[in-house]
C-alpha atoms as a PDB file:
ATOM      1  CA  UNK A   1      20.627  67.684 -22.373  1.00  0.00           C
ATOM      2  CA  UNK A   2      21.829  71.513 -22.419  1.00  0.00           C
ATOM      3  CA  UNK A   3      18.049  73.404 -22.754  1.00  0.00           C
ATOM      4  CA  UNK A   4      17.871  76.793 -23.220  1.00  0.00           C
ATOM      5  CA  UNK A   5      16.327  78.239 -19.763  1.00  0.00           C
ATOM      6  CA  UNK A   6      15.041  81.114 -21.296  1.00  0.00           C
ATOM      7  CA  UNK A   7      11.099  81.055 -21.514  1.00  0.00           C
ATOM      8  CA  UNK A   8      10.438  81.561 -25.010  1.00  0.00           C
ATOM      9  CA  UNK A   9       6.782  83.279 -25.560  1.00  0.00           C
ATOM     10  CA  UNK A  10       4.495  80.710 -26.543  1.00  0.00           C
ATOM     11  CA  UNK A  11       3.053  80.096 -29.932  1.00  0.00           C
ATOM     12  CA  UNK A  12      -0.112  78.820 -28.455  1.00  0.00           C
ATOM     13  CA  UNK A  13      -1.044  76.495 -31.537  1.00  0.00           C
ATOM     14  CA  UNK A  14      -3.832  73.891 -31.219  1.00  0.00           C
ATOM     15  CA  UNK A  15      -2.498  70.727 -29.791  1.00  0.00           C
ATOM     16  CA  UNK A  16      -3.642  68.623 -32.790  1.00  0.00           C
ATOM     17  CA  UNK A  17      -2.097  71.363 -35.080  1.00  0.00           C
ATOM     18  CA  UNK A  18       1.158  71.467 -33.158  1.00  0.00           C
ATOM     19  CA  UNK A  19       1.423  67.647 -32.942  1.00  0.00           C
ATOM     20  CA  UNK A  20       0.750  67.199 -36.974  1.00  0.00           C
ATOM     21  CA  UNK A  21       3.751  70.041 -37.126  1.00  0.00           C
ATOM     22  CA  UNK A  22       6.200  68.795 -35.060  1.00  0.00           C
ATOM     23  CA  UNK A  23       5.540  65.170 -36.991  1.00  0.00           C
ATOM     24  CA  UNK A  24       6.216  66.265 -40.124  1.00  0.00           C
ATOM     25  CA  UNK A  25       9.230  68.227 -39.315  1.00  0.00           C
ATOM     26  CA  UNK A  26      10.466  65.426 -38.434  1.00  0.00           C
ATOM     27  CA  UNK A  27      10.044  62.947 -41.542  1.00  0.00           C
ATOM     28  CA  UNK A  28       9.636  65.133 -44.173  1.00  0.00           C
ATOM     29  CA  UNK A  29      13.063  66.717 -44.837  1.00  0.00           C
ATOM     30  CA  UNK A  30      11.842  69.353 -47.107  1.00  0.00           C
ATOM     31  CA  UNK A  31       8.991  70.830 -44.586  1.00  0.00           C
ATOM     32  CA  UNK A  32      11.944  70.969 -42.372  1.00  0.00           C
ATOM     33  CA  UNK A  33      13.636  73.321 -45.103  1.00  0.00           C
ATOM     34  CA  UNK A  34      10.478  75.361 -45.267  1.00  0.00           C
ATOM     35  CA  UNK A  35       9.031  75.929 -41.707  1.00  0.00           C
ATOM     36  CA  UNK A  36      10.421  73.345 -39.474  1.00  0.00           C
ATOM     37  CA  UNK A  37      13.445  74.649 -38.992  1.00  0.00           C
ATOM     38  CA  UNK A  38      12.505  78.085 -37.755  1.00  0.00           C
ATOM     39  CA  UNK A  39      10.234  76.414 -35.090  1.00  0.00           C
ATOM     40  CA  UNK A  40      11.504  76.953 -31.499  1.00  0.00           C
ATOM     41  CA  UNK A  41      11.156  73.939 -29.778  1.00  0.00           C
ATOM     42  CA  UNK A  42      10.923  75.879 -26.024  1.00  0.00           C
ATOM     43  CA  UNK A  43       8.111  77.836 -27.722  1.00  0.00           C
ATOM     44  CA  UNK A  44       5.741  75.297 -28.409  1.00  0.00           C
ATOM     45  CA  UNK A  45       3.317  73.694 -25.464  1.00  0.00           C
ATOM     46  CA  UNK A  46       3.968  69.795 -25.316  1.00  0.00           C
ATOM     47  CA  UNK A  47       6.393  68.926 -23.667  1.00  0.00           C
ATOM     48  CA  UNK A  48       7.212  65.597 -25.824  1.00  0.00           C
ATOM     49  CA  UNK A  49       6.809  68.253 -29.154  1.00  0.00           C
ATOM     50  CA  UNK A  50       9.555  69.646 -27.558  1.00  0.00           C
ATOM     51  CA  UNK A  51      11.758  67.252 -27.254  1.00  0.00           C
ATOM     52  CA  UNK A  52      10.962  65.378 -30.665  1.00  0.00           C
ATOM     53  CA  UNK A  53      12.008  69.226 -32.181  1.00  0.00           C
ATOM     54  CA  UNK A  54      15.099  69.311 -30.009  1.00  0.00           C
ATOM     55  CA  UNK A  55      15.992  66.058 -31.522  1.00  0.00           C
ATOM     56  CA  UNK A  56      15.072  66.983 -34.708  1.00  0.00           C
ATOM     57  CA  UNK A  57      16.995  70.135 -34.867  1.00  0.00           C
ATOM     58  CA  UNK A  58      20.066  67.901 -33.365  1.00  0.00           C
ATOM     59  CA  UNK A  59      19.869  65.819 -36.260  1.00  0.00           C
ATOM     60  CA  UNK A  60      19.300  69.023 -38.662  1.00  0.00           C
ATOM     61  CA  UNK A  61      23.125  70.174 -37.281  1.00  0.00           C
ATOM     62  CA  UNK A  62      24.986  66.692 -37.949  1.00  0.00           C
ATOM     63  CA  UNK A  63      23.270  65.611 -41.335  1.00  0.00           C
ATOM     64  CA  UNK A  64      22.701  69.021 -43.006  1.00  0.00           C
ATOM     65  CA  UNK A  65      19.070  68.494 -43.556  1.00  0.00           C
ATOM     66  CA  UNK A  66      16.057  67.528 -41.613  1.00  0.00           C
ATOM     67  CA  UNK A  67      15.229  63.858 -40.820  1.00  0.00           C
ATOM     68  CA  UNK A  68      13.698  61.473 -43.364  1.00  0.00           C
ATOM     69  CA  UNK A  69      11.999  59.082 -41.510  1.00  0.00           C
ATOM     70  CA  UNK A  70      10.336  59.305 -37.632  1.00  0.00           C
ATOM     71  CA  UNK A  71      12.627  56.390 -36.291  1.00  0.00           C
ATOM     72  CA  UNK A  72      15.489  58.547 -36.434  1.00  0.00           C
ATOM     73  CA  UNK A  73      14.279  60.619 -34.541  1.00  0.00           C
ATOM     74  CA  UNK A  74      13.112  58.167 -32.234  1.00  0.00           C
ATOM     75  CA  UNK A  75      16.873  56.936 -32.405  1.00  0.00           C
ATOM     76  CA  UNK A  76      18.111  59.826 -31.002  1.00  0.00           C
ATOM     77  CA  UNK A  77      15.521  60.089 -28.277  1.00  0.00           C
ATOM     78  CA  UNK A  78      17.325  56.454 -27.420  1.00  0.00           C
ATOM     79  CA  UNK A  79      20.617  57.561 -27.721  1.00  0.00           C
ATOM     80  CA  UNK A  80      20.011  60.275 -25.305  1.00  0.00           C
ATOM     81  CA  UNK A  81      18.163  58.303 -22.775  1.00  0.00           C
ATOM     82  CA  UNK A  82      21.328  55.970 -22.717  1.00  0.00           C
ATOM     83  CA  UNK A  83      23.409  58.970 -22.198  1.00  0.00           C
ATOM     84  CA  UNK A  84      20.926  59.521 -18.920  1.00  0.00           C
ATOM     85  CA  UNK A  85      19.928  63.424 -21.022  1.00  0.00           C
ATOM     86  CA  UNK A  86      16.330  62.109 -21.281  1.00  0.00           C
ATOM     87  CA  UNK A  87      13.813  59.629 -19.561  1.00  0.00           C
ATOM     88  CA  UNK A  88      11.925  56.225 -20.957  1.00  0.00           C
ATOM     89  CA  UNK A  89       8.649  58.348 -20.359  1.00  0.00           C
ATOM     90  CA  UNK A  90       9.961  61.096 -22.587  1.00  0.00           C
ATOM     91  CA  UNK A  91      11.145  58.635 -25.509  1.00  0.00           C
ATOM     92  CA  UNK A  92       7.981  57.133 -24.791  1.00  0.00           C
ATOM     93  CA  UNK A  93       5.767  60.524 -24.764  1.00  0.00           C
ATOM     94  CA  UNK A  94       7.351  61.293 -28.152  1.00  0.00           C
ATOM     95  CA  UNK A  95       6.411  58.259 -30.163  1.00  0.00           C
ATOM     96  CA  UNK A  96       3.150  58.551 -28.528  1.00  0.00           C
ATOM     97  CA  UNK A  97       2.972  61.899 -29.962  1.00  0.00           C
ATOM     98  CA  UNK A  98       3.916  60.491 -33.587  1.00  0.00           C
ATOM     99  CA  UNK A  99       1.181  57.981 -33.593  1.00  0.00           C
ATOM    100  CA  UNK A 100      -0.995  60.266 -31.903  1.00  0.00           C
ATOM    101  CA  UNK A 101      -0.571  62.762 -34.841  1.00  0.00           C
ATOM    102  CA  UNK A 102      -0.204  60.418 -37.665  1.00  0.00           C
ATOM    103  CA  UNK A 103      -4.286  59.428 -37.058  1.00  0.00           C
ATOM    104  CA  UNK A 104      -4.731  62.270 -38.866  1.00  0.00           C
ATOM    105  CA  UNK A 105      -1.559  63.689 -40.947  1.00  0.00           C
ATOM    106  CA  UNK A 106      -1.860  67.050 -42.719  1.00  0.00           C
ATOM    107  CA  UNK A 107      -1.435  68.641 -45.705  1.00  0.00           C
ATOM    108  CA  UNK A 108       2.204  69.626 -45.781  1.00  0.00           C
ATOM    109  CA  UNK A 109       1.467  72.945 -48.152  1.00  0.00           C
ATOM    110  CA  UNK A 110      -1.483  73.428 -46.026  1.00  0.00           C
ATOM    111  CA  UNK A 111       0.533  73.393 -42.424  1.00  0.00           C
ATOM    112  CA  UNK A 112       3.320  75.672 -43.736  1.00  0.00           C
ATOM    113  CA  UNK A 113       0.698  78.170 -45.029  1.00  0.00           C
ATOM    114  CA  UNK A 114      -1.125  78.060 -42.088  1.00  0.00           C
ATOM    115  CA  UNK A 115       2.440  77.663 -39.667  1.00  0.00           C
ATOM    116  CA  UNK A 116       4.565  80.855 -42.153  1.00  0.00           C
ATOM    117  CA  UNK A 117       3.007  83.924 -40.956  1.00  0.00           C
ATOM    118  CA  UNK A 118       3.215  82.747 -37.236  1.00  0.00           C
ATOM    119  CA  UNK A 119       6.704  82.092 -37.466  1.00  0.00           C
ATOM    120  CA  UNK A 120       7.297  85.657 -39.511  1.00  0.00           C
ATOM    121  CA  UNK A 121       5.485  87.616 -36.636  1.00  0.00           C
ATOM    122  CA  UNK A 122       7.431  86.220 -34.090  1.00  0.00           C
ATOM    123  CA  UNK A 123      10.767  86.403 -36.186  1.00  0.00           C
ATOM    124  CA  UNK A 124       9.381  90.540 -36.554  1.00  0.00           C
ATOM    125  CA  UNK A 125       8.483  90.901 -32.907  1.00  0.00           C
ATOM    126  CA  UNK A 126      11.958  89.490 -31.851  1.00  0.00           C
ATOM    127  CA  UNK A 127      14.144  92.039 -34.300  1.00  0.00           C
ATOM    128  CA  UNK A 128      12.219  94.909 -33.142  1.00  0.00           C
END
C-alpha cells in the first residue's frame, strides 16, 4: 500500500478518544462528512487507527461517501492483505481496535465538537 512517507505532526489525541474517532468514521457515513474526512490518517498515533482511516478514506474515493457499516471496512483490510499491501496482524489490530472502542462508543455531536477545532488549527497552521 502506497503511504505517504512524510511525517505528518501528530495530533496527540487520547488513545480512547482517537480509537472512538477513527470507529465512527468509519460506520457512520455522515461523521465522515463532518470531521472524518479531514482526519489524516499518518497524523494520528495507532498504528491500526491508521490503517482503519486509510481504508476508510479508500472507500470514501470509490463510493462517494464514508462507510456505513465497520465490516466494510474490515473488507478492505482483507482485500488488501490478499493483495500482500497489509498483514493478518494489521487486519487483526484493526478489528481489535473496533471492539476495543465500541466498549464505550461516543457521542457523535460530542466527538466532532470536541475533534473540529483540532482539525481547524492544524488546517490554519498548514496554510500559513
Amino acid at each position: 500500500m502506497a503511504q505517504d512517507q512524510s511525517k505528518a505532526e501528530p495530533y496527540n489525541l487520547d488513545p480512547a478518544f482517537e480509537a472512538g474517532v477513527v470507529r465512527l468514521a468509519c460506520y457512520r457515513p455522515a461523521f465522515y462528512g463532518r470531521v472524518g474526512h479531514a482526519l489524516d490518517a499518518e497524523a494520528l498515533g495507532d498504528e491500526a487507527a491508521k490503517w482503519a482511516m486509510r481504508a476508510c478514506h479508500a472507500l470514501n474515493a470509490e463510493m462517494g461517501h464514508g462507510p456505513s457499516s465497520l465490516s466494510l471496512v474490515g473488507q478492505r483490510m482483507r482485500t488488501w492483505m490478499e493483495q500482500g499491501k497489509v498483514t493478518r496482524e494489521q487486519v487483526y489490530s484493526v478489528n481489535e481496535l473496533f471492539s476495543v472502542a465500541g466498549d464505550q462508543p461516543l457521542d457523535e455531536d460530542e466527538a466532532a465538537a470536541v475533534l473540529a477545532p483540532i482539525l481547524q488549527r492544524r488546517m490554519h497552521h498548514e496554510a500559513a
